[in-house]
Protein backbone atom coordinates (compact mmCIF):
# COMPACT_ATOMS: atom_id res chain seq x y z
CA UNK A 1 44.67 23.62 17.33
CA UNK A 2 47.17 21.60 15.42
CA UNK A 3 46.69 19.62 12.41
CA UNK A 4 47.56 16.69 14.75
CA UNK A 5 45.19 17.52 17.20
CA UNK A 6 42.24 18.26 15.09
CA UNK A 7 43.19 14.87 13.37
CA UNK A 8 42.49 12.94 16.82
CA UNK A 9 39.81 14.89 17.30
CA UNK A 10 38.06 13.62 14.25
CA UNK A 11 39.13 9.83 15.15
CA UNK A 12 37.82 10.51 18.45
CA UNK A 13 34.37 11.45 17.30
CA UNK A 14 33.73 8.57 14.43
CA UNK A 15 34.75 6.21 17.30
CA UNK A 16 31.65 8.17 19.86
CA UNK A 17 29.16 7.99 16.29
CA UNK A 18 30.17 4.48 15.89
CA UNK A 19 29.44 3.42 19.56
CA UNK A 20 26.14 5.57 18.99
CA UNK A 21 25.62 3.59 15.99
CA UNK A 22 25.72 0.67 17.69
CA UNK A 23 23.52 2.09 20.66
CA UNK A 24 20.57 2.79 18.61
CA UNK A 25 21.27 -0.77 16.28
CA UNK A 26 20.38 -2.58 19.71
CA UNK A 27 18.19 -0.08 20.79
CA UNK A 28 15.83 -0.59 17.53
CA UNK A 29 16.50 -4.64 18.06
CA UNK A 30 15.10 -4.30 21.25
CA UNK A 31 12.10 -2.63 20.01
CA UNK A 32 11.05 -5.05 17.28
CA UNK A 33 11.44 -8.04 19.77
CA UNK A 34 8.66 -5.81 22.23
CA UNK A 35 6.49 -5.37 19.01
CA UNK A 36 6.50 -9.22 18.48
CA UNK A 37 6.42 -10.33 21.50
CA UNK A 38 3.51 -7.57 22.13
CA UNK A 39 1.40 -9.31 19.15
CA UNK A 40 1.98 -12.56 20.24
CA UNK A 41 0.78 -12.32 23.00
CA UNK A 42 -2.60 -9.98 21.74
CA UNK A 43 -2.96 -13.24 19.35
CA UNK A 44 -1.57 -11.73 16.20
CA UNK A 45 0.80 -13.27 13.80
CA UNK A 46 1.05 -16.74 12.26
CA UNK A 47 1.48 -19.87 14.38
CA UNK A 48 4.61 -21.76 14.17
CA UNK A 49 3.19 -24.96 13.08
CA UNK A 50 1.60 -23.40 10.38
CA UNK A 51 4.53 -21.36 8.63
CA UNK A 52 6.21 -24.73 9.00
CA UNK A 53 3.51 -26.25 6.63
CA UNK A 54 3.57 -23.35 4.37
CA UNK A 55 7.07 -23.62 4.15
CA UNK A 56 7.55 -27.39 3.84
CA UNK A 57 4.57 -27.12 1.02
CA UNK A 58 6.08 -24.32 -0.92
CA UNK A 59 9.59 -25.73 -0.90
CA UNK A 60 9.22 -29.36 -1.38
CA UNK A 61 10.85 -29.71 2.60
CA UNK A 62 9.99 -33.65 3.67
CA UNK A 63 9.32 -34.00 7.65
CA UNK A 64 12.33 -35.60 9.34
C-alpha cells in the first residue's frame, strides 16, 4: 500500500468512528429520555410546578 492510500485509509476510518460517534451520542440520548419518561410515569421525579417555585424562590424570578 502506498503512502497515499494508507493516508485515505486513515481519513476513511475517522469519518466511520465519527459517524459511530454520533450513533452511540443519539443512542445514549435516547436512553436517558426512556429513563425519564420511565420514572415519570412510575411517579418519580419532581413536578413541574414545583421546580418552578423552587426556582422562582431561589432566584428572585417574579411570575409574569
Amino acid at each position: 500500500m502506498t503512502v497515499s492510500e494508507l493516508e485515505s485509509r486513515v481519513t476513511s476510518l475517522e469519518a466511520e468512528v465519527e459517524e459511530l460517534r454520533r450513533q452511540l451520542d443519539y443512542t445514549q440520548a435516547l436512553a436517558g429520555i426512556k429513563r425519564g419518561l420511565d420514572e415519570a410515569d412510575r411517579g418519580l421525579g419532581t413536578p413541574l410546578q414545583q421546580v418552578d417555585e423552587q426556582l422562582r424562590t431561589k432566584y428572585s424570578i417574579p411570575r409574569p
